[in-house]
Protein backbone atom coordinates (compact mmCIF):
# COMPACT_ATOMS: atom_id res chain seq x y z
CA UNK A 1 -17.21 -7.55 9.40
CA UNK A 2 -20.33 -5.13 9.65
CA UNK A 3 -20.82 -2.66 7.15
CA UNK A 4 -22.82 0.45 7.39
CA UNK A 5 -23.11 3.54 5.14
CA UNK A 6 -25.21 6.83 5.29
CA UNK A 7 -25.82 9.48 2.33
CA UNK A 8 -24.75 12.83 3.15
CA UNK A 9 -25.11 16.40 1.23
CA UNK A 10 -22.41 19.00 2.04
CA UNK A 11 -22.47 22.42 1.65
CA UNK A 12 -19.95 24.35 -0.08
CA UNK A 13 -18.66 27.71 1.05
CA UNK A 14 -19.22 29.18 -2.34
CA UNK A 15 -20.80 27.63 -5.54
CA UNK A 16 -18.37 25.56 -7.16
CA UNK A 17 -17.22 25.75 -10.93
CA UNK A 18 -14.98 24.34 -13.11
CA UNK A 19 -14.49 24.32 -17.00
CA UNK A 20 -17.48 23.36 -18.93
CA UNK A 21 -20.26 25.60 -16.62
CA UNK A 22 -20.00 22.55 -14.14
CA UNK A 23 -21.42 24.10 -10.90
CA UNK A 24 -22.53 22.96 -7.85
CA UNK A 25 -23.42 24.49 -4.21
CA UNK A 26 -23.30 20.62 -2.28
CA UNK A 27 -20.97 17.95 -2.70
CA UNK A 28 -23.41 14.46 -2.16
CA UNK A 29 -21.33 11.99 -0.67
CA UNK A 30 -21.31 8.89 0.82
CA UNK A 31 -19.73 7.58 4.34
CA UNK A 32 -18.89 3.86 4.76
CA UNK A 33 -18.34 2.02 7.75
CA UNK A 34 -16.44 -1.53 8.41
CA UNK A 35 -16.78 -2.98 12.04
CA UNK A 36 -14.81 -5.95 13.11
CA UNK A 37 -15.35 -6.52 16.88
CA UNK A 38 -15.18 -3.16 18.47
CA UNK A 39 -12.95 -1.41 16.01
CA UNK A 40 -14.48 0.44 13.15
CA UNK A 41 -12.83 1.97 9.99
CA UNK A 42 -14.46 4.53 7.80
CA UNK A 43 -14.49 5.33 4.38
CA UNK A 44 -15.68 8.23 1.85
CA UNK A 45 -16.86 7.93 -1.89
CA UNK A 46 -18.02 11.36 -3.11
CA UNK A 47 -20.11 11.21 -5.93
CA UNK A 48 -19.49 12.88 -9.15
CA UNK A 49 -22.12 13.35 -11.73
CA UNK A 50 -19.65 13.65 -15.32
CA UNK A 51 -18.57 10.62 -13.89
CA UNK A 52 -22.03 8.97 -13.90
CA UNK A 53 -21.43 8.69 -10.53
CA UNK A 54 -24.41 8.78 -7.36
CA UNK A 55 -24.89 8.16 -4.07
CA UNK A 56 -28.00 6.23 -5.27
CA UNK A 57 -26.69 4.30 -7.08
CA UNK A 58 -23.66 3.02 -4.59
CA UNK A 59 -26.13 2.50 -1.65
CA UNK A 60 -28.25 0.34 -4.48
CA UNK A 61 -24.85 -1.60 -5.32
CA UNK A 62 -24.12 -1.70 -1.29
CA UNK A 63 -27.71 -3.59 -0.51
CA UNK A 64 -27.43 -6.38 -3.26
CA UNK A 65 -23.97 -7.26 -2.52
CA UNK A 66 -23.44 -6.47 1.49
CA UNK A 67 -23.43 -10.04 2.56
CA UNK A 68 -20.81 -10.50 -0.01
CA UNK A 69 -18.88 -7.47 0.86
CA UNK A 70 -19.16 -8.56 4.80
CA UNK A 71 -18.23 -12.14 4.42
CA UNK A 72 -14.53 -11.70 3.55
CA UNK A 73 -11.89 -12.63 6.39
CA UNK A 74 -9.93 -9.71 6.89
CA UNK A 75 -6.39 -10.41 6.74
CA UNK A 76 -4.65 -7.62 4.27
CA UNK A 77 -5.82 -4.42 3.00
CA UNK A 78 -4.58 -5.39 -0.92
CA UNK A 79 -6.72 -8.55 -0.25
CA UNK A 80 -9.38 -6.99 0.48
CA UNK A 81 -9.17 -4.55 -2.14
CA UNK A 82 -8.55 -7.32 -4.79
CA UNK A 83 -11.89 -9.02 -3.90
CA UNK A 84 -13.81 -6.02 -4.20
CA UNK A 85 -11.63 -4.80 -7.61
CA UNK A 86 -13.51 -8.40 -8.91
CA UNK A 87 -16.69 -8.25 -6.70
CA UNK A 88 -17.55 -4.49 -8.32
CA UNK A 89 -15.55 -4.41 -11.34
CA UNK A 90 -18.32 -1.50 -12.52
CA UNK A 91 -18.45 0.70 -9.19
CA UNK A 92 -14.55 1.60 -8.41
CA UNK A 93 -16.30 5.14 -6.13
CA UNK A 94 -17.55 2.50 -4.31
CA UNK A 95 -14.38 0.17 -3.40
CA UNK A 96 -12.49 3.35 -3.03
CA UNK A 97 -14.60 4.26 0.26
CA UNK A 98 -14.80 0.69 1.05
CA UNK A 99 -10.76 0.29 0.46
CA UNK A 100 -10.03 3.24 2.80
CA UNK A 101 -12.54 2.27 5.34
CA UNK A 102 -10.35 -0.99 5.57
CA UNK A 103 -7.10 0.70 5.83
CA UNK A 104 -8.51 2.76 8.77
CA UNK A 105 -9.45 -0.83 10.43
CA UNK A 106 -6.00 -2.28 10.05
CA UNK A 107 -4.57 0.65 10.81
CA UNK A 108 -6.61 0.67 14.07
CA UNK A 109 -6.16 -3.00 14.32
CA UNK A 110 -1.85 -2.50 14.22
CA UNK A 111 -2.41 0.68 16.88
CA UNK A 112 -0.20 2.69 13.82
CA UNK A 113 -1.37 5.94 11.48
CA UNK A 114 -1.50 4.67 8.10
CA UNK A 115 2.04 6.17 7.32
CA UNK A 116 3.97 4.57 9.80
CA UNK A 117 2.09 1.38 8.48
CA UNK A 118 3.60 1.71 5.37
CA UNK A 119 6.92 2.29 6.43
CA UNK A 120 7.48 6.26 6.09
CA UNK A 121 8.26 8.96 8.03
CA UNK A 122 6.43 12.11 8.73
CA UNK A 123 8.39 14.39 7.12
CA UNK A 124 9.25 16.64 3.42
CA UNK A 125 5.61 16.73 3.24
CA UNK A 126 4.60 19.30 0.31
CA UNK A 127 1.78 22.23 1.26
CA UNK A 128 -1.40 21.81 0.32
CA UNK A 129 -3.23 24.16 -2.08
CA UNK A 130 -6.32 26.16 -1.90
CA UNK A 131 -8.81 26.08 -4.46
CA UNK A 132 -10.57 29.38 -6.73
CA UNK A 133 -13.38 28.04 -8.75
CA UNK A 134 -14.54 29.64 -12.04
CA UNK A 135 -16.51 32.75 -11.18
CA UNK A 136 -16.65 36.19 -12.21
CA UNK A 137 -12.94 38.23 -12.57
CA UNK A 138 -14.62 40.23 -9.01
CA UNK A 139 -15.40 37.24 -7.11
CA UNK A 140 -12.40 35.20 -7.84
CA UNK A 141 -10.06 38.04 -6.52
CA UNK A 142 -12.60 38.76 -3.64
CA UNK A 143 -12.51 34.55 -2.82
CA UNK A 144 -8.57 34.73 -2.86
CA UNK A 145 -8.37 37.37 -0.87
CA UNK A 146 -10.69 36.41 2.04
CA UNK A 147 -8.51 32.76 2.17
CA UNK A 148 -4.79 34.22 2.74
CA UNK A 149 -3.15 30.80 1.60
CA UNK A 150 0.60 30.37 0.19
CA UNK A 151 -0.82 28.39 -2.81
CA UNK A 152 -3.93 28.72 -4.94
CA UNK A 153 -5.03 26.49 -7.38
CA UNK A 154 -7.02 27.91 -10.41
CA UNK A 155 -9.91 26.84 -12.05
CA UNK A 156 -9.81 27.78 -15.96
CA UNK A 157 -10.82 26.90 -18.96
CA UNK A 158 -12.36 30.09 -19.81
CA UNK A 159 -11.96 33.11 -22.98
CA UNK A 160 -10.84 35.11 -19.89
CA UNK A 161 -7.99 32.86 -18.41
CA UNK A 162 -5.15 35.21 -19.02
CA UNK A 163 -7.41 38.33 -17.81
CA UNK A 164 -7.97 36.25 -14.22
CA UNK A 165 -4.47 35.73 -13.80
CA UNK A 166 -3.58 38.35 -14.09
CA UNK A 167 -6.01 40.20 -12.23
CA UNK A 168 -5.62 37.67 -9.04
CA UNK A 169 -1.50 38.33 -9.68
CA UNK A 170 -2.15 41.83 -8.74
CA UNK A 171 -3.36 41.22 -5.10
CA UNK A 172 -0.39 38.44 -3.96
CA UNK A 173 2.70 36.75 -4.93
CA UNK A 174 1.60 33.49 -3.83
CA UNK A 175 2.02 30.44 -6.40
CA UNK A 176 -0.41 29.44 -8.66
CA UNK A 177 -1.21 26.49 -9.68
CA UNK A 178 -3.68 26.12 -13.21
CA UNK A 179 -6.12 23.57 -13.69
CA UNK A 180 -7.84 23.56 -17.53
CA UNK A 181 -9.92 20.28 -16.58
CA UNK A 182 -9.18 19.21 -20.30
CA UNK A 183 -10.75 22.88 -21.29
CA UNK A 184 -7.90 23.85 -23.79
CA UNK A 185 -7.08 23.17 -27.65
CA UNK A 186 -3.61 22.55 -28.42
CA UNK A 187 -3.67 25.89 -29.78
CA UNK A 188 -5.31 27.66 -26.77
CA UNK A 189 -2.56 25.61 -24.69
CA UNK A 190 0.89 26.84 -26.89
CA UNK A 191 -0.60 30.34 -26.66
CA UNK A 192 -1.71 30.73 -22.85
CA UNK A 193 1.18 28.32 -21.13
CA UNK A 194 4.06 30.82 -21.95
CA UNK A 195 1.62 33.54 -20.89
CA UNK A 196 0.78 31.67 -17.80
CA UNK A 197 4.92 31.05 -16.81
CA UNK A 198 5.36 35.21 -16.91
CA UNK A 199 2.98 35.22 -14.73
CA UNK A 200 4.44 33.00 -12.00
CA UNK A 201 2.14 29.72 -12.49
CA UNK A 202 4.33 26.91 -11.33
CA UNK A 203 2.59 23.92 -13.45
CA UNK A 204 -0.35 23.32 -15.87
CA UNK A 205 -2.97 20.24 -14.53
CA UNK A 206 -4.99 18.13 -17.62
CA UNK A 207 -4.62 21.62 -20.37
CA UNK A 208 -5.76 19.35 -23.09
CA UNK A 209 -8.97 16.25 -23.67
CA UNK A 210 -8.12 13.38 -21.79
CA UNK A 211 -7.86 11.09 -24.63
CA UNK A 212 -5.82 13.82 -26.81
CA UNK A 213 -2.73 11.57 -26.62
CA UNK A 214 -1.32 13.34 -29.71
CA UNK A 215 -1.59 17.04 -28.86
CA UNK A 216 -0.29 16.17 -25.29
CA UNK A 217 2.81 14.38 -27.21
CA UNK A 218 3.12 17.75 -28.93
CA UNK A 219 2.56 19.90 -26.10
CA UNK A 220 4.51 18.33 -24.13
CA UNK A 221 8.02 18.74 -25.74
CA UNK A 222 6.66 22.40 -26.41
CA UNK A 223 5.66 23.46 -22.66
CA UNK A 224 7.63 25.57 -20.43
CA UNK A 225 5.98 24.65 -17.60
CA UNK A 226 5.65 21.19 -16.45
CA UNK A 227 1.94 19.30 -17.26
CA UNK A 228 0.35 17.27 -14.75
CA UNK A 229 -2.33 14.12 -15.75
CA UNK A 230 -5.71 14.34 -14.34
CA UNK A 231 -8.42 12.96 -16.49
CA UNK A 232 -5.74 11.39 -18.23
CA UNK A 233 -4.79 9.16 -15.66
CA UNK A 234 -7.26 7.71 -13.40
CA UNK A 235 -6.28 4.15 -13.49
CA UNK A 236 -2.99 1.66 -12.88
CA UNK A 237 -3.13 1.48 -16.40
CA UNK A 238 -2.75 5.01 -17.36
CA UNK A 239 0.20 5.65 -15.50
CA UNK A 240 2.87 4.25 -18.03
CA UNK A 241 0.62 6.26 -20.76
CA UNK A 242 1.19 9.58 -19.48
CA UNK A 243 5.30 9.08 -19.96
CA UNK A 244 6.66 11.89 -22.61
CA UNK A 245 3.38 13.56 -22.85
CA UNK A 246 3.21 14.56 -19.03
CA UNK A 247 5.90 15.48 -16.21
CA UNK A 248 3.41 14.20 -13.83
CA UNK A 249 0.11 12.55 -12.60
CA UNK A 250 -2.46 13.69 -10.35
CA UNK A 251 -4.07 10.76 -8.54
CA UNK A 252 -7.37 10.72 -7.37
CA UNK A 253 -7.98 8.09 -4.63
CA UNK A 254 -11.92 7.84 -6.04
CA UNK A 255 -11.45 7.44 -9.34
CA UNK A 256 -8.31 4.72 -9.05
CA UNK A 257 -10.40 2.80 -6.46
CA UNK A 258 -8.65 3.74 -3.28
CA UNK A 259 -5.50 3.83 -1.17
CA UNK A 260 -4.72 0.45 -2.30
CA UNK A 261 -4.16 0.97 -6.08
CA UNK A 262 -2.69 4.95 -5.19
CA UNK A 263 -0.03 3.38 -3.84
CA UNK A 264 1.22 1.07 -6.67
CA UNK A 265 0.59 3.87 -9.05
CA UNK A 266 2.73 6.41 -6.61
CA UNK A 267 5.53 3.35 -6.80
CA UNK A 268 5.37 2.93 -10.67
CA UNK A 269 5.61 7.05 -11.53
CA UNK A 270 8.45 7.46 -9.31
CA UNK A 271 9.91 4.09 -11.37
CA UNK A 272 9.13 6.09 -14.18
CA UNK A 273 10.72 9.72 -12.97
CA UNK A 274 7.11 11.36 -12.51
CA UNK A 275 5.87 13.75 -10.65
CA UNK A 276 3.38 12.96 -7.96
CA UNK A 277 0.26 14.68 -6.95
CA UNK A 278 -2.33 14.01 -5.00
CA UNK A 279 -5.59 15.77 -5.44
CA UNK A 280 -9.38 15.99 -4.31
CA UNK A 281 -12.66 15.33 -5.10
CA UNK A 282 -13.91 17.63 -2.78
CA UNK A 283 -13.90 15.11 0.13
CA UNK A 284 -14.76 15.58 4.01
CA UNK A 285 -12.34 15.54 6.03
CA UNK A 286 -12.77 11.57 5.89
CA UNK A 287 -11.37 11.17 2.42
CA UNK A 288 -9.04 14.03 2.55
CA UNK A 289 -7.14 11.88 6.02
CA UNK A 290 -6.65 9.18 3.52
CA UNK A 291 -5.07 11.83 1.36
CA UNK A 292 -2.98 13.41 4.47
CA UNK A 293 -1.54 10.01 4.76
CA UNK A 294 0.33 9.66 1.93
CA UNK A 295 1.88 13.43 2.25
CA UNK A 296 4.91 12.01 2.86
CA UNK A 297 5.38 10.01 -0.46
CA UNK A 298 4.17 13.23 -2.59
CA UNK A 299 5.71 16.27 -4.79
CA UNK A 300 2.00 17.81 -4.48
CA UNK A 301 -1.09 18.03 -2.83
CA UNK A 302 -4.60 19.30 -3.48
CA UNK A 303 -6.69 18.21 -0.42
CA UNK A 304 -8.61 21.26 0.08
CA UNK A 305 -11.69 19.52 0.39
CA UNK A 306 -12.74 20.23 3.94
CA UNK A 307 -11.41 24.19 3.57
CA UNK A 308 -13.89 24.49 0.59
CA UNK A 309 -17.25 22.92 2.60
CA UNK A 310 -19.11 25.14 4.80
CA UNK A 311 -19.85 22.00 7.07
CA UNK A 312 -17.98 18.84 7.60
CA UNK A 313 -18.54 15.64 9.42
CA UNK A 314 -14.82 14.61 11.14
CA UNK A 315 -12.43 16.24 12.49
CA UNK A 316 -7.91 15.48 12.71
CA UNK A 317 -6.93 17.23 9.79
CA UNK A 318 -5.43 20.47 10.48
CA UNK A 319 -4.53 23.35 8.12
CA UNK A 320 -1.99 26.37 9.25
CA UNK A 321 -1.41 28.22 5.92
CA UNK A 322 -1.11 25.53 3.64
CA UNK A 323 0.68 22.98 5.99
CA UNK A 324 -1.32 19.82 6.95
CA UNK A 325 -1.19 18.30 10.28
CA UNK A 326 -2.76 14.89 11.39
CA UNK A 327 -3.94 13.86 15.06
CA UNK A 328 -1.15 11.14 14.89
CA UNK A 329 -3.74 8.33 15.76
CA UNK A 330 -4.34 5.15 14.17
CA UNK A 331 -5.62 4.42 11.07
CA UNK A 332 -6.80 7.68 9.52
CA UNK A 333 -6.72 8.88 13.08
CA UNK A 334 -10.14 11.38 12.50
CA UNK A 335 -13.42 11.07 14.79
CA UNK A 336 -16.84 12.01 13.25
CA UNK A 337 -18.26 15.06 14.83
């Protein structure tokens, strides 16, 4: 195999926050290629900066160990994915792009979209969500209402949370989703949730600190809404964790380390009667295919990546109102623009 990469910076629609004052107006990414003969699979890694995360630092990882990451013998995707789980035990951004730049190539090498690869049908796929950022009460309401969308997914984590529910409440009756990104006490959490559920929120995403095992325990017998693992589950490892303190997990395909370990953890919740979501890391639409792949085997979605960039770099996702389309093609089936 070949592999090439290229940095990218892409431009968000609107600034982006989240709990914390975390804001950014570009998402820095990185694109990864594998070619094996005249077949080439891509890959995405955004980077993430409270993750400790750059682009720098990938492309510095990518240029010791390339010969090492070109050398194997491409048989299996898991394979694959094992060798680079021990070849950059450190970097799992990094074997996440590299992972789904794989599955593309054997999907492309089989002639079969990803799903059909893995044995399920197109079908019961969940919508997909659309994404208001912390802003001001003003602009949240004014960024709902210029995206028409069946579900929105809330940023909070704020002293005003109840006052921006309620306010975006008062221009639709779409669901809402909540996401705290760990920004709550348990306190905060028992007071706002029931507050929240009057106000037709259908779950709560990571309300607590990702290592506040004990308040979740608490929270979670307590909670009249159901509680979905972010932070809290990023990992294989985490998944068993989050039983009777969460009704769910959110998995990001970056922080597990691709499509490869997503899909043993999607296996072991639904072992475990979880809930399974899917969510984004404000991918292209090269990431967010890898996402689109796996509708099928999901409760939820949150690839709004591409919808929340004012520039992207592929196109064969589509979006009609929350429902997500593919091209149908093999492998991720996407072409760069």
């Amino acid at each position: 195999m070949k592999l090439f990469y290229k940095a990218l910076e892409l431009p968000f629609q609107y600034p982006f926050t989240i709990s914390g004052g975390r804001t950014k107006t570009h998402q820095p990414t990185l694109l990864v290629a594998l070619q094996l003969g005249s077949l080439i699979g891509y890959g995405e890694a955004p980077a993430i900066t409270y993750y400790n995360v750059t682009v720098e630092e990938m492309i510095t990882v990518i240029e010791r160990k390339k010969k090492m990451i070109e050398q194997f013998a491409l048989t299996e995707a898991e394979r694959y994915w094992h060798y680079l789980h021990h070849l950059l035990p450190q970097h799992p951004f990094l074997v996440c792009a590299l992972d789904i730049a794989c599955w593309d190539l054997m999907g492309k090498m089989n002639n079969k979209p990803l799903y059909k690869l893995w044995n399920t049908e197109w079908k019961n796929t969940p919508l997909c969500d659309y994404t208001i950022g912390i802003d001001t009460v003003d602009n949240m309401v004014a960024k709902m209402k210029a995206k028409p969308w069946p579900i929105y997914k809330i940023k909070l984590g704020t002293p005003d949370d109840i006052t921006i529910i309620k306010a975006l409440r008062g221009h639709t009756d779409a669901v809402f989703r909540v996401d705290a990104n760990a920004g709550w006490t348990l306190e905060e959490a028992m007071e706002k949730i029931p507050q929240l559920q009057s106000l037709g929120v259908e779950f709560i995403e990571q309300p607590l600190a990702k290592d506040n095992w004990e308040g979740m325990a608490v929270l979670y017998k307590a909670s009249p809404l159901p509680l979905i693992a972010d932070e809290s589950c990023v990992f294989e490892k985490d998944v068993a964790k989050c039983v009777n303190h969460f009704h769910g997990i959110n998995i990001k395909l970056t922080k597990c380390s691709g499509l490869t370990p997503a899909l043993r953890m999607i296996k072991e919740a639904r072992s475990l009667n979880l809930r399974v979501m899917m969510g984004s890391m404000n991918e292209s639409t090269v990431g967010s295919a890898a996402i689109a792949q796996c509708l099928p085997q999901l409760d939820y979605v949150d690839m709004d990546g591409p919808l929340l960039l004012a520039e992207d770099i592929a196109t064969g996702i589509h979006y009609d109102f929350g429902k997500v389309t593919i091209n149908n093609k093999p492998g991720l089936g996407i072409e760069l623009k």
